[in-house]
N, C-alpha and C. Protein backbone atom coordinates (compact mmCIF):
# COMPACT_ATOMS: atom_id res chain seq x y z
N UNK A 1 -0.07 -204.50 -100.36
CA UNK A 1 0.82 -205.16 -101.27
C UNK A 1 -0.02 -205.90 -102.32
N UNK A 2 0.25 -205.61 -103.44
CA UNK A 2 -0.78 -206.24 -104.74
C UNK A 2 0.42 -207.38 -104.71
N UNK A 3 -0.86 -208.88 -105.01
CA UNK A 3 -0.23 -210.36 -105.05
C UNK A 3 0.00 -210.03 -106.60
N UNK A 4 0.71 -211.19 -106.86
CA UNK A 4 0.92 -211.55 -108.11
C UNK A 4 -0.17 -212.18 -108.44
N UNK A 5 -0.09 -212.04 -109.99
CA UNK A 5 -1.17 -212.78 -110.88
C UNK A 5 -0.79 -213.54 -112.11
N UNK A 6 0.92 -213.08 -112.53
CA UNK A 6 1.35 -213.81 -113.77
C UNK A 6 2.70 -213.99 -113.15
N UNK A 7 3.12 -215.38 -114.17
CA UNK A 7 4.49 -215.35 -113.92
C UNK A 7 5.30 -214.78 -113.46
N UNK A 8 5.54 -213.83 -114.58
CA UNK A 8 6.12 -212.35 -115.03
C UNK A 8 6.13 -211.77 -113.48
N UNK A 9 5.14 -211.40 -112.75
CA UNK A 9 5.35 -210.70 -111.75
C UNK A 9 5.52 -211.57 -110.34
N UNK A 10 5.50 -213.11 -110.16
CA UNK A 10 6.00 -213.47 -109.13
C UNK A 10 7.46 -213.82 -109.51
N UNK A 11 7.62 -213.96 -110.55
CA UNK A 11 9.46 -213.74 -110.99
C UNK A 11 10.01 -212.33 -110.42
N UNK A 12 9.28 -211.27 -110.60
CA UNK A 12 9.88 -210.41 -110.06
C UNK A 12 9.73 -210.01 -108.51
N UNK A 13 8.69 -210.42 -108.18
CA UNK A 13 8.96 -210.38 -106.48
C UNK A 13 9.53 -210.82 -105.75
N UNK A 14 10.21 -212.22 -106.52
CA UNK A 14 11.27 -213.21 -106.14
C UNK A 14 12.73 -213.12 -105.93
N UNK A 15 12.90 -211.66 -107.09
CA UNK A 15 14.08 -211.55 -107.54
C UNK A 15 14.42 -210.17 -106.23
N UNK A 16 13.08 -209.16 -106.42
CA UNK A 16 13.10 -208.42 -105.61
C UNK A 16 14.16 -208.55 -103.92
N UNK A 17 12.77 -209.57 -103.43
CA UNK A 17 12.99 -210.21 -102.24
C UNK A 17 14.33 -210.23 -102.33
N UNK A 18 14.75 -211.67 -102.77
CA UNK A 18 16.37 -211.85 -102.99
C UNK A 18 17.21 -211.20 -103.16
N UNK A 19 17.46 -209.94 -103.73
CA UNK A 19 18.54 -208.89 -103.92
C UNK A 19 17.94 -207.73 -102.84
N UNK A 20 17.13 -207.49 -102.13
CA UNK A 20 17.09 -206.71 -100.84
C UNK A 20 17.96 -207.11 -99.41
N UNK A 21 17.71 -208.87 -99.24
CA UNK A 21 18.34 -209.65 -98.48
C UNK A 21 19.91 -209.74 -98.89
N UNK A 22 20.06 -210.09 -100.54
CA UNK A 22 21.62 -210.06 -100.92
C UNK A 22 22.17 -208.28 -100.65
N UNK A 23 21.66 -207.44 -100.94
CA UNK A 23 22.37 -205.76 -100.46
C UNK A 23 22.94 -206.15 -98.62
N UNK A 24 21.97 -206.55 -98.41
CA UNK A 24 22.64 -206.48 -96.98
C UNK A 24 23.49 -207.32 -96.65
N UNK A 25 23.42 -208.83 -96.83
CA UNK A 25 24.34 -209.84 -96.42
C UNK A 25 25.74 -209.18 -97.23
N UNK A 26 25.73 -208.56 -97.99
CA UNK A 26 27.06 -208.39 -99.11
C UNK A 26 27.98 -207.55 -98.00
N UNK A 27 27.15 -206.94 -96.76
CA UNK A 27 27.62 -205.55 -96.03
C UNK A 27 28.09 -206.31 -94.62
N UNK A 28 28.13 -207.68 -95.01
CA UNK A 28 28.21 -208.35 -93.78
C UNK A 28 30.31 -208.39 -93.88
N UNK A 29 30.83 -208.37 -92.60
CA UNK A 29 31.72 -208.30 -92.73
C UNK A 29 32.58 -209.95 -92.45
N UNK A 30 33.07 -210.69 -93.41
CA UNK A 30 33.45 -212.19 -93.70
C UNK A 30 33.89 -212.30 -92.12
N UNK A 31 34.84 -211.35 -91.59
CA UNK A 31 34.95 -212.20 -89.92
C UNK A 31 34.35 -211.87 -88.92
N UNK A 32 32.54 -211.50 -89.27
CA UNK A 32 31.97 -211.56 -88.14
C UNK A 32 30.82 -212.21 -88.42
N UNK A 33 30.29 -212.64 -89.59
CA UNK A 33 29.19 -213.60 -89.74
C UNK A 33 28.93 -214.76 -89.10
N UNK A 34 29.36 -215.05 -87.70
CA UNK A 34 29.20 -216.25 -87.10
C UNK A 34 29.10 -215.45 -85.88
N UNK A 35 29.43 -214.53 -85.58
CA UNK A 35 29.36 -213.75 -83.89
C UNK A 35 27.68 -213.83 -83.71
N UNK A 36 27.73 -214.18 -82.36
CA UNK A 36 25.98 -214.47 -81.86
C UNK A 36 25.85 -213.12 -81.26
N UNK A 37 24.22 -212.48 -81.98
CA UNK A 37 23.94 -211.14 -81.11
C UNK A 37 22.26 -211.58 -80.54
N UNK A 38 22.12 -210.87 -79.84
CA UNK A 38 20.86 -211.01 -79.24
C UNK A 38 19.81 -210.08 -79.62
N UNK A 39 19.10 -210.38 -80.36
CA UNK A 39 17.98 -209.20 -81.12
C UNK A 39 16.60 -209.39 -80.36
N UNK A 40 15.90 -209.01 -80.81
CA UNK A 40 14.31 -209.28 -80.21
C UNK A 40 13.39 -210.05 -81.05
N UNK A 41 13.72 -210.58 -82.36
CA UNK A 41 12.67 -210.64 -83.45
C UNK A 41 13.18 -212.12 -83.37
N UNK A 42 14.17 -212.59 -82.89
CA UNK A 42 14.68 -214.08 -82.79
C UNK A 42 13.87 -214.74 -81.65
N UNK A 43 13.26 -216.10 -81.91
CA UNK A 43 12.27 -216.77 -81.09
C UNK A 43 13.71 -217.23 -80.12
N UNK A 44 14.74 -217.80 -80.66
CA UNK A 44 16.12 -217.96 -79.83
C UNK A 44 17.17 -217.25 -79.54
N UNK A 45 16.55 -215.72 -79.61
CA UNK A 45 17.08 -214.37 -78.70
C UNK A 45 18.29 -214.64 -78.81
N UNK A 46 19.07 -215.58 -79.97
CA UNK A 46 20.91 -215.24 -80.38
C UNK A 46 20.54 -215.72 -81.75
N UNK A 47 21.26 -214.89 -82.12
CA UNK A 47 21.51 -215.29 -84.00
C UNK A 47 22.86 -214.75 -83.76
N UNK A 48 23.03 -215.00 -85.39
CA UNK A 48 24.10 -214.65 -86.31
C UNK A 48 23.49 -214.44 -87.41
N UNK A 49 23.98 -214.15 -88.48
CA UNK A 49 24.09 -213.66 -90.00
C UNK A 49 24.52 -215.07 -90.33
N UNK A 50 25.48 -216.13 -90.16
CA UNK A 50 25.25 -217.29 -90.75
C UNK A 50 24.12 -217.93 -90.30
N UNK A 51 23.34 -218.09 -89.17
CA UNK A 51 22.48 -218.66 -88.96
C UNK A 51 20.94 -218.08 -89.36
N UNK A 52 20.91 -217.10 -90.14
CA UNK A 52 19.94 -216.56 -90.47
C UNK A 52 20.27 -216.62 -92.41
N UNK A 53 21.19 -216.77 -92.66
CA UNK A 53 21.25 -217.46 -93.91
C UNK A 53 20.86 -218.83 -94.38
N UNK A 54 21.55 -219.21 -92.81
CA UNK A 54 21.18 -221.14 -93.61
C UNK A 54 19.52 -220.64 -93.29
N UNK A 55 18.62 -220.19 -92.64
CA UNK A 55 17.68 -220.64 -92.16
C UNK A 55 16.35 -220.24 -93.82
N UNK A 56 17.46 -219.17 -94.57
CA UNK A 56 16.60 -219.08 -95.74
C UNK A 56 16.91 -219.98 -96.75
N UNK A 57 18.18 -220.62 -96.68
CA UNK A 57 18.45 -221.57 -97.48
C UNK A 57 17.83 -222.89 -97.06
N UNK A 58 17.46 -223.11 -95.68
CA UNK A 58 15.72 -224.39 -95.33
C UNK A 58 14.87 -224.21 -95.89
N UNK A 59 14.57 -222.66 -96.25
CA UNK A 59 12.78 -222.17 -96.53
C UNK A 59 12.81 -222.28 -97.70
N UNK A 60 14.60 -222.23 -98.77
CA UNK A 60 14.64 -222.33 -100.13
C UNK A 60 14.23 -223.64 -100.55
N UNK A 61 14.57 -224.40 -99.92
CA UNK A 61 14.89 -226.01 -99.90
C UNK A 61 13.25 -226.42 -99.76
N UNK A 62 12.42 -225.95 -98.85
CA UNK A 62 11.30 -226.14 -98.46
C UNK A 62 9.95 -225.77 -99.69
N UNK A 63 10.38 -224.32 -100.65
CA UNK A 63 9.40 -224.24 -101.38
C UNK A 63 9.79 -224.75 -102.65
N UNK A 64 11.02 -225.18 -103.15
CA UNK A 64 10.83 -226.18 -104.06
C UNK A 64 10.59 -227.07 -103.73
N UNK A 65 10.46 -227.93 -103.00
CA UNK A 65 9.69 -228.70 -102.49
C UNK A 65 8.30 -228.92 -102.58
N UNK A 66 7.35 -227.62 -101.93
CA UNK A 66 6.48 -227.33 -102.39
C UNK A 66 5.90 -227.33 -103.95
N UNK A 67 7.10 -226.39 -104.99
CA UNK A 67 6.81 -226.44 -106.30
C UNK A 67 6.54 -227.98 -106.77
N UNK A 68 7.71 -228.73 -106.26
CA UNK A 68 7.86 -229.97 -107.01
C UNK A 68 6.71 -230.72 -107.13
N UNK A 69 5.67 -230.73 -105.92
CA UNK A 69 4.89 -231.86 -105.17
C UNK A 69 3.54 -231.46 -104.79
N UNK A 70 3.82 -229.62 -105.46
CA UNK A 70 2.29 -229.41 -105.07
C UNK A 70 0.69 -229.84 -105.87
N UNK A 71 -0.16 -230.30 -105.09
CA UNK A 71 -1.57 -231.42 -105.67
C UNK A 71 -2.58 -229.94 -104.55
N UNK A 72 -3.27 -230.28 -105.18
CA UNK A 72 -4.53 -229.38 -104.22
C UNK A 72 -5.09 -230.91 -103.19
N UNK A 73 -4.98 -231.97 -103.47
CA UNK A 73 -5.14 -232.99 -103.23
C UNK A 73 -4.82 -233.55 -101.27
N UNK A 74 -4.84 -234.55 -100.83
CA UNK A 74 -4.36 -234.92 -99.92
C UNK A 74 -3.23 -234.29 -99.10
N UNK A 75 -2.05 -233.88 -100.11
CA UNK A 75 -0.64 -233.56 -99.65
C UNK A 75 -0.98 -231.80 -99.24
N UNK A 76 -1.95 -231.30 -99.54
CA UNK A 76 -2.14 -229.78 -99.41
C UNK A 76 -1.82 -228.92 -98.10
N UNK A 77 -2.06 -230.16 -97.24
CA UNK A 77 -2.22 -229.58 -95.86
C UNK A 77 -0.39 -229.43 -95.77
N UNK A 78 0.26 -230.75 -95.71
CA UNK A 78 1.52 -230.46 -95.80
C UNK A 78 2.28 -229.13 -96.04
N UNK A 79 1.53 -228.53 -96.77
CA UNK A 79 2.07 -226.89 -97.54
C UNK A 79 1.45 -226.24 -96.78
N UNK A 80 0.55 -226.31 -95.31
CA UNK A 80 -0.04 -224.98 -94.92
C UNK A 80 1.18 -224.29 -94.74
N UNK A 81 0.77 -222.56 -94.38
CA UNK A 81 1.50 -221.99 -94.03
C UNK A 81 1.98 -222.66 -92.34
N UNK A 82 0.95 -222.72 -91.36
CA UNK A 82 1.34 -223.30 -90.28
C UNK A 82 2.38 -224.57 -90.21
N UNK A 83 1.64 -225.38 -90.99
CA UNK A 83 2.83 -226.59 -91.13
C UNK A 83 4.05 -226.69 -91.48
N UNK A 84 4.24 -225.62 -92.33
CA UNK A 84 5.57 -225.19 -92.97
C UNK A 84 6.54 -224.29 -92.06
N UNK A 85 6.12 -223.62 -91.36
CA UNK A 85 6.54 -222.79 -90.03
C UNK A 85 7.32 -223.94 -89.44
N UNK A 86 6.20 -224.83 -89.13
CA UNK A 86 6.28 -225.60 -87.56
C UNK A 86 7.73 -226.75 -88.29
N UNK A 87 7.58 -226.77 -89.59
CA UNK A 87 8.57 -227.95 -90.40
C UNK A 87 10.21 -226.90 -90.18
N UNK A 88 9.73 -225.89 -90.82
CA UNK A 88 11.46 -225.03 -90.56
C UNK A 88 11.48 -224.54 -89.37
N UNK A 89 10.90 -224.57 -88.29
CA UNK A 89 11.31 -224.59 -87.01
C UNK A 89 12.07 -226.36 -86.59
N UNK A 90 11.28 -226.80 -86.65
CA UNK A 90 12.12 -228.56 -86.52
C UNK A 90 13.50 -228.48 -87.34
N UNK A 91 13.46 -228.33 -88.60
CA UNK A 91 14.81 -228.78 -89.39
C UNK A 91 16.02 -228.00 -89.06
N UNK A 92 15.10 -226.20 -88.85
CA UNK A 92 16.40 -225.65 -88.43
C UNK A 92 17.51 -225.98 -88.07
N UNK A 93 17.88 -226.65 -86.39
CA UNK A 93 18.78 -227.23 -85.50
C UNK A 93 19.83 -228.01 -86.65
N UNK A 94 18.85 -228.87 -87.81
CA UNK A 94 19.72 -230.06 -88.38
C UNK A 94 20.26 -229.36 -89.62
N UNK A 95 20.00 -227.93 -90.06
CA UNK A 95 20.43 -227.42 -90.89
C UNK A 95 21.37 -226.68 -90.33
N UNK A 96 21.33 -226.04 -89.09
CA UNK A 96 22.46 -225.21 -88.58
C UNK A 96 23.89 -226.24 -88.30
N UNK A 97 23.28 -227.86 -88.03
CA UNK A 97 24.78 -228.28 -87.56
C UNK A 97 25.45 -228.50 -89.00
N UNK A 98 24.17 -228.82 -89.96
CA UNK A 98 25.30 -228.89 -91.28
C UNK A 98 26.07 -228.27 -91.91
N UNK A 99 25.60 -226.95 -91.80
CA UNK A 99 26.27 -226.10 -92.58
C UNK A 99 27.44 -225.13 -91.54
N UNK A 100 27.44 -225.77 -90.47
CA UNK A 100 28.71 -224.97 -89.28
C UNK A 100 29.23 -224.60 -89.80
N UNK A 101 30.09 -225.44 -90.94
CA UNK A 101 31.70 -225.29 -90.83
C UNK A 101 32.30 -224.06 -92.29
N UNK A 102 30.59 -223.85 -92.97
CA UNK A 102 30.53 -222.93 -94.30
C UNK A 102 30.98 -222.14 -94.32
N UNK A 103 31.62 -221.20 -95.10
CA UNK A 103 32.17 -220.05 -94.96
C UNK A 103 31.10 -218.91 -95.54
N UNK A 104 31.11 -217.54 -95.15
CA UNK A 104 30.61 -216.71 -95.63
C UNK A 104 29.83 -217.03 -97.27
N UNK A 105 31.13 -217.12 -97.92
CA UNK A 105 30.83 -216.81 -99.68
C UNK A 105 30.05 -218.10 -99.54
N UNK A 106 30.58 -219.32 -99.36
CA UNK A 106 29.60 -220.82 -99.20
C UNK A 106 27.97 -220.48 -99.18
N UNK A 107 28.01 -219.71 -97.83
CA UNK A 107 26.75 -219.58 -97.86
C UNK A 107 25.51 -218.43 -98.88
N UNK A 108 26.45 -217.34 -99.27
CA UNK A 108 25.49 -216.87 -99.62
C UNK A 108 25.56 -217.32 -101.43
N UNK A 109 26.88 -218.52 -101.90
CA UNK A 109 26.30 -219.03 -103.08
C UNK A 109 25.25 -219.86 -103.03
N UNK A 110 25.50 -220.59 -101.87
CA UNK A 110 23.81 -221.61 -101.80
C UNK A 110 22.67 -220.70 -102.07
N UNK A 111 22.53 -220.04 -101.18
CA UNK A 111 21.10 -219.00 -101.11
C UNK A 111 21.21 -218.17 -102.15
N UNK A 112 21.78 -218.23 -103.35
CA UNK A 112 21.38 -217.70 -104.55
C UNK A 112 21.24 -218.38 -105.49
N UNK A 113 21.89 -219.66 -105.27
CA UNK A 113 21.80 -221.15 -106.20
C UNK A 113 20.19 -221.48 -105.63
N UNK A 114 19.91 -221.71 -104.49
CA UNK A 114 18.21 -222.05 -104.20
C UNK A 114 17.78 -221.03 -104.48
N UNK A 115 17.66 -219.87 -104.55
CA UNK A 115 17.01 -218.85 -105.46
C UNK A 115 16.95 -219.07 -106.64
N UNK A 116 17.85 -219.14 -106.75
CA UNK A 116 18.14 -219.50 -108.65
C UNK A 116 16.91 -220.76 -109.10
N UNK A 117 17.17 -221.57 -108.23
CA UNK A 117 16.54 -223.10 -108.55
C UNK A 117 14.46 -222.47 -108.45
N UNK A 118 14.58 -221.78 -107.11
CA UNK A 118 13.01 -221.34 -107.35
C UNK A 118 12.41 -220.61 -108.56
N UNK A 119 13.22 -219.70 -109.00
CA UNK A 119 13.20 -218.86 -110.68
C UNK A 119 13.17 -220.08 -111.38
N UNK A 120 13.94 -220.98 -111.72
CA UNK A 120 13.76 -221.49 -112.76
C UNK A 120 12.27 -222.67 -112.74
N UNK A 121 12.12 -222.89 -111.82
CA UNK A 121 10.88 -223.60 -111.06
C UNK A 121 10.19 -222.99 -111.46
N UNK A 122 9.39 -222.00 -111.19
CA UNK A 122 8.33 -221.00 -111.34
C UNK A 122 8.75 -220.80 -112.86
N UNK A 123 9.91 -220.58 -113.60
CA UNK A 123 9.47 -220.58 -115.10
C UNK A 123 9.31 -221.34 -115.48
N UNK A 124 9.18 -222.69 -115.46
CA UNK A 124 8.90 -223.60 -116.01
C UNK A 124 7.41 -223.77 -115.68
N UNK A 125 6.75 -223.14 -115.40
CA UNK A 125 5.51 -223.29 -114.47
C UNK A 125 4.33 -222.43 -115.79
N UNK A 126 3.53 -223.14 -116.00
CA UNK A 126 2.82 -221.44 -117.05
C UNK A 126 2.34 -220.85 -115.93
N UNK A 127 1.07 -219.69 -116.15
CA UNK A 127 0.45 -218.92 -115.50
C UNK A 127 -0.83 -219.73 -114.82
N UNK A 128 -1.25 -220.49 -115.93
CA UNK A 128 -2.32 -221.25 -115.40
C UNK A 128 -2.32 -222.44 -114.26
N UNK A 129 -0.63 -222.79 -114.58
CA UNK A 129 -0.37 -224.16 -113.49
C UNK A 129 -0.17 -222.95 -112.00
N UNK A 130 0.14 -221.66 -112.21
CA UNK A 130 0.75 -220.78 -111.32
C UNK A 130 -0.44 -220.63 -110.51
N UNK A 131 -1.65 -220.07 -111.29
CA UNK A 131 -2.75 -219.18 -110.68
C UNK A 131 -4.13 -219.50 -111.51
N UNK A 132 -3.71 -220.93 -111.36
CA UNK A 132 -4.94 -221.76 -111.74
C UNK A 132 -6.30 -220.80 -111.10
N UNK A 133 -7.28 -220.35 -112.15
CA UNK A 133 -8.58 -219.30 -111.79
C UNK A 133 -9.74 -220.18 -111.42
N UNK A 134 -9.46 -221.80 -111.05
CA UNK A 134 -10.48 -222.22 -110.40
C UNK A 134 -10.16 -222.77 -108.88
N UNK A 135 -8.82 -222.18 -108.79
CA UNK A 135 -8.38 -222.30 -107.10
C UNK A 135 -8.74 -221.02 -106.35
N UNK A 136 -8.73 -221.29 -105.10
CA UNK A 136 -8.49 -219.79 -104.39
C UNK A 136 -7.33 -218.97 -104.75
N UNK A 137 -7.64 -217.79 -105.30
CA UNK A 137 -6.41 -217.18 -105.06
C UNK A 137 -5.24 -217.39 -104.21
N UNK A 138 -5.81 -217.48 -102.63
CA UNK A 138 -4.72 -217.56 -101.70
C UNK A 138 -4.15 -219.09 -101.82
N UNK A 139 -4.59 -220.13 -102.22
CA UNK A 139 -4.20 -220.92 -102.38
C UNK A 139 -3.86 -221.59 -103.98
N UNK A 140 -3.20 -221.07 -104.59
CA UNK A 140 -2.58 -221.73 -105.73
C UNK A 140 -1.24 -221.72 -105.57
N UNK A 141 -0.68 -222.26 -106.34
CA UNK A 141 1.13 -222.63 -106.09
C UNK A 141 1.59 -221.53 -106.34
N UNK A 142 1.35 -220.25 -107.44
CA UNK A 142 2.25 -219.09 -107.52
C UNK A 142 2.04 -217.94 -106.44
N UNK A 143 0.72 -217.97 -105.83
CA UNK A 143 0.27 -217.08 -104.13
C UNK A 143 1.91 -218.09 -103.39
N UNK A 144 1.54 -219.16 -103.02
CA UNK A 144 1.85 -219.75 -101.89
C UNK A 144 3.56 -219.68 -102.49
N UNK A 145 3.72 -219.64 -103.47
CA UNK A 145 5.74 -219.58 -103.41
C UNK A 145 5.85 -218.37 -102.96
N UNK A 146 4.84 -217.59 -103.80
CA UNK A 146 5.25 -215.68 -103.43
C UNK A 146 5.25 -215.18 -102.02
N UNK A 147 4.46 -215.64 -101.09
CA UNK A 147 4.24 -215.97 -99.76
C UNK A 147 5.18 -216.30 -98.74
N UNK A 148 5.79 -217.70 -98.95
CA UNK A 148 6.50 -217.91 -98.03
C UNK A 148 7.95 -217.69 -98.88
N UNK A 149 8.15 -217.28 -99.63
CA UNK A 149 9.40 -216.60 -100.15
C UNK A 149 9.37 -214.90 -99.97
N UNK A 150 8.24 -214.42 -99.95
CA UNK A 150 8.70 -213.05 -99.82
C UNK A 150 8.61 -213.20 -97.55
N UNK A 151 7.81 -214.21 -97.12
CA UNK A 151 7.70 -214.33 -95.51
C UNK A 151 9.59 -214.75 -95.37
N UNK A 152 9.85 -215.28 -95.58
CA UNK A 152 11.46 -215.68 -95.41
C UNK A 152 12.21 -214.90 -95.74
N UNK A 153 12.24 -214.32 -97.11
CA UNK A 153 13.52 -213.14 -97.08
C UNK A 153 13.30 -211.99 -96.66
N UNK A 154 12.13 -211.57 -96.31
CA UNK A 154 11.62 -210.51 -95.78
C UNK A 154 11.75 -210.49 -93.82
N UNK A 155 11.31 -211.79 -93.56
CA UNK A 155 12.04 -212.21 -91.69
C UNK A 155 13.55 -212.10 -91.73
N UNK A 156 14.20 -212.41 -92.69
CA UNK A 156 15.82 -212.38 -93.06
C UNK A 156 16.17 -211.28 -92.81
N UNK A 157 15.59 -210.68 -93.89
CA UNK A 157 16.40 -208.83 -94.06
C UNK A 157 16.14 -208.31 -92.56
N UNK A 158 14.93 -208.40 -91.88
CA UNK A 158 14.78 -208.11 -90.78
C UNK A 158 15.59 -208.33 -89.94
N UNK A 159 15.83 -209.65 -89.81
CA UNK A 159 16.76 -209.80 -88.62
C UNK A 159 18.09 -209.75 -89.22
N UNK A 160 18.29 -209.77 -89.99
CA UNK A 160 19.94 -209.66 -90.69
C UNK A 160 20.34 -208.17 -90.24
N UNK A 161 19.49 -207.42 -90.53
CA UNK A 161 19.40 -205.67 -90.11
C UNK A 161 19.35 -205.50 -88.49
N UNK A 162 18.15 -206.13 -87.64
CA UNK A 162 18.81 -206.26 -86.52
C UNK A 162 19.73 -206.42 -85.59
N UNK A 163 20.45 -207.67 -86.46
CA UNK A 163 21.62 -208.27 -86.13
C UNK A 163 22.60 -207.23 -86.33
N UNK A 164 22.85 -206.57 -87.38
CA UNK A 164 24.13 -205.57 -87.74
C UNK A 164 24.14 -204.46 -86.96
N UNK A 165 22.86 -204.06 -86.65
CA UNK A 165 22.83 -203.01 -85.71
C UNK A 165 23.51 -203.28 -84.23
N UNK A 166 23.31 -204.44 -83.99
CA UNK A 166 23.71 -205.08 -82.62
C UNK A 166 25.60 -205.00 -82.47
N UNK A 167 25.53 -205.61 -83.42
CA UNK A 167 27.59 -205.93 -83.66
C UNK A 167 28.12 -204.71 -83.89
């Protein structure tokens, strides 16, 4: 997989990601997106299709976050990939009780509104704040959005696809 190197092309891996995950959730049927199936790729061996939505709408929530606040500085570690795992494993639980009561469409306008919000993030961003050429590659802010945004909707589609196969 060739990383991005300009705007231009982590805008489009973004968009990618996001409309591979939106084809499928669209195929989700409104009165079964809450039924728990048991897949293999789930660390808690029951999902749903709502609970695998909110969990990209944490990771949405999580890399603007990242955009907003990222310093190569002190706060860096905060953004590892590990730390960021171990952070949307914790919040999960407090994101699943919030969003219980959401309905289908609810959820998948959020997770295109935090999509939306990461696009416009990243354009506001030049190339150089993106893929600053005196950082590591793997570590500049436009690697690390492309990263754990294509790692999240890409674990999504996965288990979203698992999941449908199951029901």
């Amino acid at each position: 997989m060739k990383l991005p190197t300009t705007k231009q092309e982590l805008l489009d891996k973004v968009r990618t990601s996001h409309r591979k995950l939106e084809e499928v959730t669209a195929t989700v049927p409104a009165d079964h997106y809450r039924r728990i199936a048991m897949i293999w790729q789930e660390q808690r061996h029951h999902t749903s299709a709502a609970m695998i939505l909110v969990d990209v709408i944490l990771w949405n929530t999580m890399i603007l976050q990242l955009a907003h606040v990222h310093t190569p500085g002190p706060s860096a570690s905060f953004f590892s990939a590990d730390t960021m795992i171990k952070r949307a494993e914790g919040l999960s639980g407090m994101f699943q009780r919030r969003f219980a009561n959401r309905d289908l469409c609810e959820l998948e306008t959020m997770l295109a509104e935090g999509q939306n919000r990461v696009l416009d993030i990243v354009a506001h961003h030049s190339d150089v704040r993106l893929f600053d050429p005196t950082t590591s590659p793997m570590q500049t802010l436009g690697r690390r959005i492309q990263f754990f945004t294509a790692t999240a909707y890409d674990d999504a589609l996965s288990k979203m696809r698992q999941w449908k196969q199951v029901m």
